[in-house]
Protein backbone atom coordinates (compact mmCIF):
# COMPACT_ATOMS: atom_id res chain seq x y z
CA UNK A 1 8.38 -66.55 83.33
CA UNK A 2 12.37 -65.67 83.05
CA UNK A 3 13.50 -62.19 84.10
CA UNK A 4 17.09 -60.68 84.38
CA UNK A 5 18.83 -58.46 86.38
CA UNK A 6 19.43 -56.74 83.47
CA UNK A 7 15.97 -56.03 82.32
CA UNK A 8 15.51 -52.71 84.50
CA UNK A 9 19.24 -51.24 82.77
CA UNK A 10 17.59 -52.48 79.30
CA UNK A 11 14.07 -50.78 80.36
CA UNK A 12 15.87 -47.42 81.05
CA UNK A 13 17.73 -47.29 77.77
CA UNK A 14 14.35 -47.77 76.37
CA UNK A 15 13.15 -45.14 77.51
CA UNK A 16 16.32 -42.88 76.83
CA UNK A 17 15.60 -44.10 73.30
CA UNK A 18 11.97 -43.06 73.48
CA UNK A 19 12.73 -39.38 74.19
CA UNK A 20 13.70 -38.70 70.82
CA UNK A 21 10.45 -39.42 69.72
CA UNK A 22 9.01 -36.33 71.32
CA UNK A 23 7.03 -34.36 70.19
CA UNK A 24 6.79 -35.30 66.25
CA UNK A 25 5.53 -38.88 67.10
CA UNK A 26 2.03 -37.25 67.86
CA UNK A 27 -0.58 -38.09 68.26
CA UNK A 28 1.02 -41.51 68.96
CA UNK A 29 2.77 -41.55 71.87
CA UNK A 30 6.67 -41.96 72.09
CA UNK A 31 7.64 -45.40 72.52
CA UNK A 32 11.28 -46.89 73.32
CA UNK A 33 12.32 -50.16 71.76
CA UNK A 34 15.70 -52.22 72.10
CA UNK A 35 16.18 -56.31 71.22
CA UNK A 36 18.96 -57.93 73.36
CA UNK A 37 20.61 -61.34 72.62
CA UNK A 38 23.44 -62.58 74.58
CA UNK A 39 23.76 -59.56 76.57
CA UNK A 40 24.51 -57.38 73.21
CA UNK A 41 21.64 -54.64 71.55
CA UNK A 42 20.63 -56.02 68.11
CA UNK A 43 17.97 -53.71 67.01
CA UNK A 44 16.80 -50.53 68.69
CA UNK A 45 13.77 -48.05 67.77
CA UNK A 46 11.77 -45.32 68.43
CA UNK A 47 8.20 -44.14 67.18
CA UNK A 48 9.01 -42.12 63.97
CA UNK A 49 7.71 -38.62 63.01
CA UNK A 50 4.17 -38.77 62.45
CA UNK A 51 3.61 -41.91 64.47
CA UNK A 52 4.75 -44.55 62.01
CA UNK A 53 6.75 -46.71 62.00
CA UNK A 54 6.17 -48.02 65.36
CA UNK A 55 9.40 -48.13 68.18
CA UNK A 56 9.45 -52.09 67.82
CA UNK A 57 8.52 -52.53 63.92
CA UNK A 58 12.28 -50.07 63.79
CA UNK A 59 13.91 -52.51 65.91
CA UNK A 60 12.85 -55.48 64.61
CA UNK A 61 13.56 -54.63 60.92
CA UNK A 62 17.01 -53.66 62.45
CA UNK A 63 17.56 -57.12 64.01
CA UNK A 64 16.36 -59.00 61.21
CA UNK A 65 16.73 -62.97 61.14
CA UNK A 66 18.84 -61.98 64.44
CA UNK A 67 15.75 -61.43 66.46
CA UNK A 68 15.04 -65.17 66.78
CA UNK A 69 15.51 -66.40 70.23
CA UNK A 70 16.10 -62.85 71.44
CA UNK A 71 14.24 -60.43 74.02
CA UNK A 72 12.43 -57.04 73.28
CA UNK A 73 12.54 -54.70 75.80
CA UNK A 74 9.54 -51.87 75.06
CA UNK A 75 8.64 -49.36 76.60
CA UNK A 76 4.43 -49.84 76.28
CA UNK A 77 2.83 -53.08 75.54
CA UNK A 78 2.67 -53.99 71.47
CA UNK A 79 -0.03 -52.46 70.21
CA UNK A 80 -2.63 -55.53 69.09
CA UNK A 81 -5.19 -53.85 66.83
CA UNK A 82 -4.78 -53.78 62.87
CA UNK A 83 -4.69 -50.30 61.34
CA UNK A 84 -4.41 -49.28 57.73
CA UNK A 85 -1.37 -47.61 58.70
CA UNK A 86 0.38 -50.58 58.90
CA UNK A 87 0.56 -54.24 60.78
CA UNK A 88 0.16 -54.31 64.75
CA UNK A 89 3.20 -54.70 66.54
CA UNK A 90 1.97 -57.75 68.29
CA UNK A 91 1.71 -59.47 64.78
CA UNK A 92 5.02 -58.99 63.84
CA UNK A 93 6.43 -60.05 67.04
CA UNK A 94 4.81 -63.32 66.78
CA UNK A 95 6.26 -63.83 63.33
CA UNK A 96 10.08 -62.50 64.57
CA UNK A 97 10.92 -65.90 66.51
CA UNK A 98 11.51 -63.39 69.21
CA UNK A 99 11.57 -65.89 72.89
CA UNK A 100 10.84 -62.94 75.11
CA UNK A 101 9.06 -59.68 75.50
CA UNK A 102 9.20 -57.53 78.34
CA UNK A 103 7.15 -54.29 79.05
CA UNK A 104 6.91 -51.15 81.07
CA UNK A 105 3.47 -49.83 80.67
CA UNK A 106 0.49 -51.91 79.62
CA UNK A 107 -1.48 -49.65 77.01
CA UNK A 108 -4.33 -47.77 78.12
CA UNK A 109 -5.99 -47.82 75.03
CA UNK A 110 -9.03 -49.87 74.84
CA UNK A 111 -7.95 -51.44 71.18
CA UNK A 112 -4.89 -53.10 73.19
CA UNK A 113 -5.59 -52.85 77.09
CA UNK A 114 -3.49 -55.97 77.63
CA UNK A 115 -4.70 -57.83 74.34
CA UNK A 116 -1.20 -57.75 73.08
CA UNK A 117 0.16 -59.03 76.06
CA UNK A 118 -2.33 -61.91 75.96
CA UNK A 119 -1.76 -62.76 72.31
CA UNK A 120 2.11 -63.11 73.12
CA UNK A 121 1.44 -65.18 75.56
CA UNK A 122 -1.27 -67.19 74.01
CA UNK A 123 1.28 -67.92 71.35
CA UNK A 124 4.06 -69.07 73.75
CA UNK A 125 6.03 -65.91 73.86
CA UNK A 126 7.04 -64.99 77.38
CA UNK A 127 5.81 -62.21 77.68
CA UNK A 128 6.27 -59.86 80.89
CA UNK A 129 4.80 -56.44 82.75
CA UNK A 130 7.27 -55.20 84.36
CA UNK A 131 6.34 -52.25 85.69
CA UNK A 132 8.92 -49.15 85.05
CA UNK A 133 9.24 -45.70 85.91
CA UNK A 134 11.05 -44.73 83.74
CA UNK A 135 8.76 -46.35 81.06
CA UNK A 136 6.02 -44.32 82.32
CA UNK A 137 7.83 -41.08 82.75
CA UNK A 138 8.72 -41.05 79.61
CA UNK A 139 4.82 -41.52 78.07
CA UNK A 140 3.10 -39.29 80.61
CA UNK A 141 1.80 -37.40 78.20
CA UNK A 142 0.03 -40.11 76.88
CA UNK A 143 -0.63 -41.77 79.53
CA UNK A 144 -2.49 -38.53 81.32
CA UNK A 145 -4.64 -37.96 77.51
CA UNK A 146 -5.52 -41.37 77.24
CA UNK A 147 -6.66 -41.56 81.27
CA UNK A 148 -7.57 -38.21 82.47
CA UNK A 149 -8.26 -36.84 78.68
CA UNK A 150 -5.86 -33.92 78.97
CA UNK A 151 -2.64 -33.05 78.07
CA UNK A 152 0.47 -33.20 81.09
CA UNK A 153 1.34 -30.00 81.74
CA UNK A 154 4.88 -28.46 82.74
CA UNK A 155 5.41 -25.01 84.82
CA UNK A 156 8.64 -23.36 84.02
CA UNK A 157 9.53 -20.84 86.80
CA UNK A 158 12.94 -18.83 86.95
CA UNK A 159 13.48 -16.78 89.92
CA UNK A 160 15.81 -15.04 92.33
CA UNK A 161 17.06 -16.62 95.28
CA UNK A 162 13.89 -14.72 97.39
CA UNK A 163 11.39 -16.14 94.48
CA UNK A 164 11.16 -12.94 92.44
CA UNK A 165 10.51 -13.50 89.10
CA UNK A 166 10.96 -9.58 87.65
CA UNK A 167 12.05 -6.14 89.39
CA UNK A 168 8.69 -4.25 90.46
CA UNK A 169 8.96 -2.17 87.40
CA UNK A 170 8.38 -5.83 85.79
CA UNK A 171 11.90 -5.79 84.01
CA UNK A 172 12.81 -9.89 84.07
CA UNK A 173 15.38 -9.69 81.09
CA UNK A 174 17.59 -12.04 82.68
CA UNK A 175 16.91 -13.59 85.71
CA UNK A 176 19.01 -16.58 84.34
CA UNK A 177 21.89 -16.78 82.89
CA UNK A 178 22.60 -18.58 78.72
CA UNK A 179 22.77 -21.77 80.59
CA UNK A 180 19.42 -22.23 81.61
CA UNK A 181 17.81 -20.19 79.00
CA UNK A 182 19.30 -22.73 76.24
CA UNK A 183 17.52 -25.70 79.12
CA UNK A 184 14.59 -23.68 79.30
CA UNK A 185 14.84 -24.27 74.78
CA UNK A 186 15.34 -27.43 74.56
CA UNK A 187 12.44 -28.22 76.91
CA UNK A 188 10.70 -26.16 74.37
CA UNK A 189 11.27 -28.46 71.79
CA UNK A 190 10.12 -31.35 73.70
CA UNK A 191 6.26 -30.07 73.95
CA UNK A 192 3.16 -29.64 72.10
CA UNK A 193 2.42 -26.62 72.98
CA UNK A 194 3.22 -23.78 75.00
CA UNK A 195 1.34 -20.93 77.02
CA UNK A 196 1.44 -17.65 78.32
CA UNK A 197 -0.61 -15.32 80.25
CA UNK A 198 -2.47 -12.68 78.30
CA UNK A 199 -0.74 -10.44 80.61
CA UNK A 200 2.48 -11.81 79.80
CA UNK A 201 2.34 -11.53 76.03
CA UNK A 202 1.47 -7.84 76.20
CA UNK A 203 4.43 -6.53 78.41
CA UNK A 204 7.07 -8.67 76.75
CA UNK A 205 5.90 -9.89 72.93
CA UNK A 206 7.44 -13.17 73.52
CA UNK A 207 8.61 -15.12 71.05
CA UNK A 208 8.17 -18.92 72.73
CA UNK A 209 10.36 -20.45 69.84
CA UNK A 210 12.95 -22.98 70.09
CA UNK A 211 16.21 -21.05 69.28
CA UNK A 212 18.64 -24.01 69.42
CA UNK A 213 20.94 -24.55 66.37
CA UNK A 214 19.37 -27.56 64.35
CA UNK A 215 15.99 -27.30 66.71
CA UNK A 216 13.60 -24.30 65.28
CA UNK A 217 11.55 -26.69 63.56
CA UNK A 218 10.68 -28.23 66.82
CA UNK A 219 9.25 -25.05 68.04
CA UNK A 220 5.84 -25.82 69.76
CA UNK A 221 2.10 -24.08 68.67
CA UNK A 222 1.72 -21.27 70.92
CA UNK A 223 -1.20 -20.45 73.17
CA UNK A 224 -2.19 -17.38 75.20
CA UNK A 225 -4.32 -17.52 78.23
CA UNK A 226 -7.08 -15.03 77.97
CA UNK A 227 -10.76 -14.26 78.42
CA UNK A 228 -10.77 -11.72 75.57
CA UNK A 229 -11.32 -14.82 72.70
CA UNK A 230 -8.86 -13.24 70.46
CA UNK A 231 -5.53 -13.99 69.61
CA UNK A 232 -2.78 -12.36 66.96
CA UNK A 233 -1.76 -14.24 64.31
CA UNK A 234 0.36 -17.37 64.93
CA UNK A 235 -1.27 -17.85 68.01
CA UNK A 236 -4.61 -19.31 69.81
CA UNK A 237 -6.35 -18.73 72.55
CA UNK A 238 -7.46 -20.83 75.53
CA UNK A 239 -10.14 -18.80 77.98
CA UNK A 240 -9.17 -21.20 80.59
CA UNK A 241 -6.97 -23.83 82.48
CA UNK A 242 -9.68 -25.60 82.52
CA UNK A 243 -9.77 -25.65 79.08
CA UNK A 244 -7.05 -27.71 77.92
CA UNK A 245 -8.67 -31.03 77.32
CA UNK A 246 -9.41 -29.25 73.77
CA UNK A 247 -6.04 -28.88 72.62
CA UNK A 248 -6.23 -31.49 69.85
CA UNK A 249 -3.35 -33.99 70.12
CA UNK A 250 -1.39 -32.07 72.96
CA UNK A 251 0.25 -34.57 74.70
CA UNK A 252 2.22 -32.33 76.34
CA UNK A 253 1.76 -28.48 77.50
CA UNK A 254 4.75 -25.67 78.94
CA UNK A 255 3.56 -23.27 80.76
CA UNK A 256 5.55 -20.39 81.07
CA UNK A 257 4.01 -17.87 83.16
CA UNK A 258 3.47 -14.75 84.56
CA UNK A 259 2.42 -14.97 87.90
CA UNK A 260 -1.12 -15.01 87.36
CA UNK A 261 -1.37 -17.45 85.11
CA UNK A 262 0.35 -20.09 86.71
CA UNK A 263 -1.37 -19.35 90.02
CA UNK A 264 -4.57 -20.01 87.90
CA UNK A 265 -2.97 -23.62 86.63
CA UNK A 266 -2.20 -24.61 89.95
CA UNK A 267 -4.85 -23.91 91.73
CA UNK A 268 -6.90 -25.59 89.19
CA UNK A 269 -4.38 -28.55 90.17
CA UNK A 270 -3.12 -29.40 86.12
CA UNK A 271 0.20 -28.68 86.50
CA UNK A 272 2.03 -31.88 86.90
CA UNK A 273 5.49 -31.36 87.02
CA UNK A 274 7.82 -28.13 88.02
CA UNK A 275 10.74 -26.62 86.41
CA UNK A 276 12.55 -24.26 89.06
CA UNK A 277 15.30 -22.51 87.77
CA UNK A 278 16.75 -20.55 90.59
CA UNK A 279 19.73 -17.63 89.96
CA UNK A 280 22.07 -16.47 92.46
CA UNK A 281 20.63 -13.21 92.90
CA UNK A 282 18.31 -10.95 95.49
CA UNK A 283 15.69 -8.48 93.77
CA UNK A 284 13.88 -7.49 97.35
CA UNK A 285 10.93 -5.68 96.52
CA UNK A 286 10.41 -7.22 93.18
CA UNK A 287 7.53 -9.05 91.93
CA UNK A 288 6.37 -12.10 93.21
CA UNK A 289 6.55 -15.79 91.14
CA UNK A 290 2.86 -16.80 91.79
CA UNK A 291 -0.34 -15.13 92.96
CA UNK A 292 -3.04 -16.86 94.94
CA UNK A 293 -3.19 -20.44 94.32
CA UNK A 294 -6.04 -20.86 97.07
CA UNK A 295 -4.38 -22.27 100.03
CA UNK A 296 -6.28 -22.40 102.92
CA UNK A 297 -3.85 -23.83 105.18
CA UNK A 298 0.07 -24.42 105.84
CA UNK A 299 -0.46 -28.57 105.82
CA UNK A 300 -1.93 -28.72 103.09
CA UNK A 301 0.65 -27.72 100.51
CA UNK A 302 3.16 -30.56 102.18
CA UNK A 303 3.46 -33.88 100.54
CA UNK A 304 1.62 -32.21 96.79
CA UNK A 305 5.51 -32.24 95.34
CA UNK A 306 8.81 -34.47 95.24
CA UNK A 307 11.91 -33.62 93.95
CA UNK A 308 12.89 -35.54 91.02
CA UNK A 309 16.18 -34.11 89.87
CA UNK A 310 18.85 -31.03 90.76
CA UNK A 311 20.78 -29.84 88.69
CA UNK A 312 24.13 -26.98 88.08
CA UNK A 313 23.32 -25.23 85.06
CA UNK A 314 26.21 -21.99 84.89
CA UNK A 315 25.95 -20.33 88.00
CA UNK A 316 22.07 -21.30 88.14
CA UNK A 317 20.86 -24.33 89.50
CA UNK A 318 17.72 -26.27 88.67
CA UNK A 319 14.86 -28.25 90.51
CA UNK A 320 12.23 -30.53 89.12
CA UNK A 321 8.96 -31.58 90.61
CA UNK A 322 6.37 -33.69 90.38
CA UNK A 323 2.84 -33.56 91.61
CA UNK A 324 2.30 -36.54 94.10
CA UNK A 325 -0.69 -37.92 92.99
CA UNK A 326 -2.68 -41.17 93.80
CA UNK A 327 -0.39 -44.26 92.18
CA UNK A 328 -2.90 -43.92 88.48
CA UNK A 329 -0.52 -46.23 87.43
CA UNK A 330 2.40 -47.54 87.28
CA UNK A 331 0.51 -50.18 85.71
CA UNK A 332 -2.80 -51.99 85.66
């Protein structure tokens, strides 16, 4: 099999491309696509609203007669299973004349499960795993539905400098400043769904839109957590953390508090990735960002999280997360 130097730059901007899938894709998952011939992009996709068309069946029709002789860089392997949708991506590969395929997460889902690899192969494609991750950051909600059956789950948490997350009167209107507010939005419009405590809802009526010019219609359903099985209109209720393999076709869940709530999520162990947005401030006596999340001693909560990224946003700054977990996967 050929590979390139180039392939993990090409892999990357699949992914990139794959982001603007999420969320309308669902319930497929968002899938990255680009064709390369003599170093230059000739076709590029993504999985369209609704799931169809597929990341590569965009590309291709973009590269056209091009695509002979060329490479396909994708994000998860073809899909190999007919559907009345449409064709499966591994059939119109094999009729593209594309020379080379290379992917960056082999599909989970027992209708493919390496299949399409195989049938590439089987018809002289070369066709590669080459394990990415940023391929399978970008489909980990996916990936953690079709493996673990539950939807990955993101803690948003804005506090002072001393990890205060309101004054003790509860007053929290802001913490941070418009900068990482708008962030805070525009991960918004990135999810499924999005939660609050029941406690949460009742002292501040949140709205949990997406108020980003161009992006209210990406404005996720909205959950409260609560024992009480009711919810006002608009909304639905989840009784517990525990409970979120039941949110039909959430691939992806933002928490965003109170306290209790996500001390409940992590000590359950579903969250999977944290968003820490930290302002330059010190409330004292304020209330604390998370209750008990059941601890029992100091080594134990090292090695659960790794930095990912840090970022300036204003005079805030930003930390992300993610849960260290065994390696599910960077590809079998």
């Amino acid at each position: 099999m050929r590979s390139s130097d180039a392939d993990p730059r090409w892999m990357d901007a699949a992914a990139a491309l794959a982001g603007r899938g999420r969320p309308l894709s669902r319930p497929n998952p968002a899938v990255g696509a680009i064709i390369v011939k003599n170093g230059a992009v000739i076709g590029r996709g993504w999985t369209a609203e609704g799931g169809r068309p597929h990341a590569e069946a965009v590309a291709l029709a973009q590269a056209g007669p091009a695509a002979q002789g060329a490479t396909l860089h994708v994000t998860l392997e073809p899909c190999a299973h007919q559907s009345e949708r449409g064709p499966s991506c591994t059939s119109l590969i094999l009729n593209s004349g594309l020379a080379r395929v290379v992917v960056g997460v082999q599909d989970p889902d027992p209708r493919t499960a390496g299949d399409g690899l195989a049938m590439l192969r089987g018809a002289g494609i070369d066709a590669q795993l080459m394990p990415s991750r940023s391929a399978t950051r970008s489909l980990a909600g996916y990936l953690m539905r079709q493996r673990h059956g539950r939807p990955h789950v993101t803690l948003k948490l804005a506090l002072s400098i001393d990890g205060c997350i309101a004054m003790a009167d509860g007053q929290s209107q802001w913490i941070t400043g418009a900068a990482a507010r708008a962030h805070v939005h525009a991960e918004r419009a990135r999810t499924d769904a999005i939660l609050v405590g029941g406690g949460t809802f009742r002292a501040d009526a949140p709205r949990l839109d997406v108020r980003l010019p161009g992006l209210a219609a990406f404005s996720p359903a909205r959950w409260v957590l609560s024992q009480s099985g009711t919810a006002p209109e608009g909304w639905q209720v989840l009784a517990s953390p525990r409970d979120i393999a039941g949110l039909a076709d959430v691939q992806y869940l933002f928490v965003e508090g109170g306290a209790q709530t996500a001390a409940a999520f992590l000590s359950a162990d579903l969250i999977d990735r944290l968003l820490v947005y930290r302002a330059p401030i010190l409330i004292g006596a304020g209330r604390a960002s998370l209750g008990d999340i059941g601890l029992a001693a100091l080594p134990d909560a090292h090695g659960r999280w790794h930095v990912v990224e840090r970022r300036t946003l204003g005079s805030d700054t930003l930390e992300v997360y993610e849960r260290a977990r065994p390696a599910t996967d960077c590809n079998t």
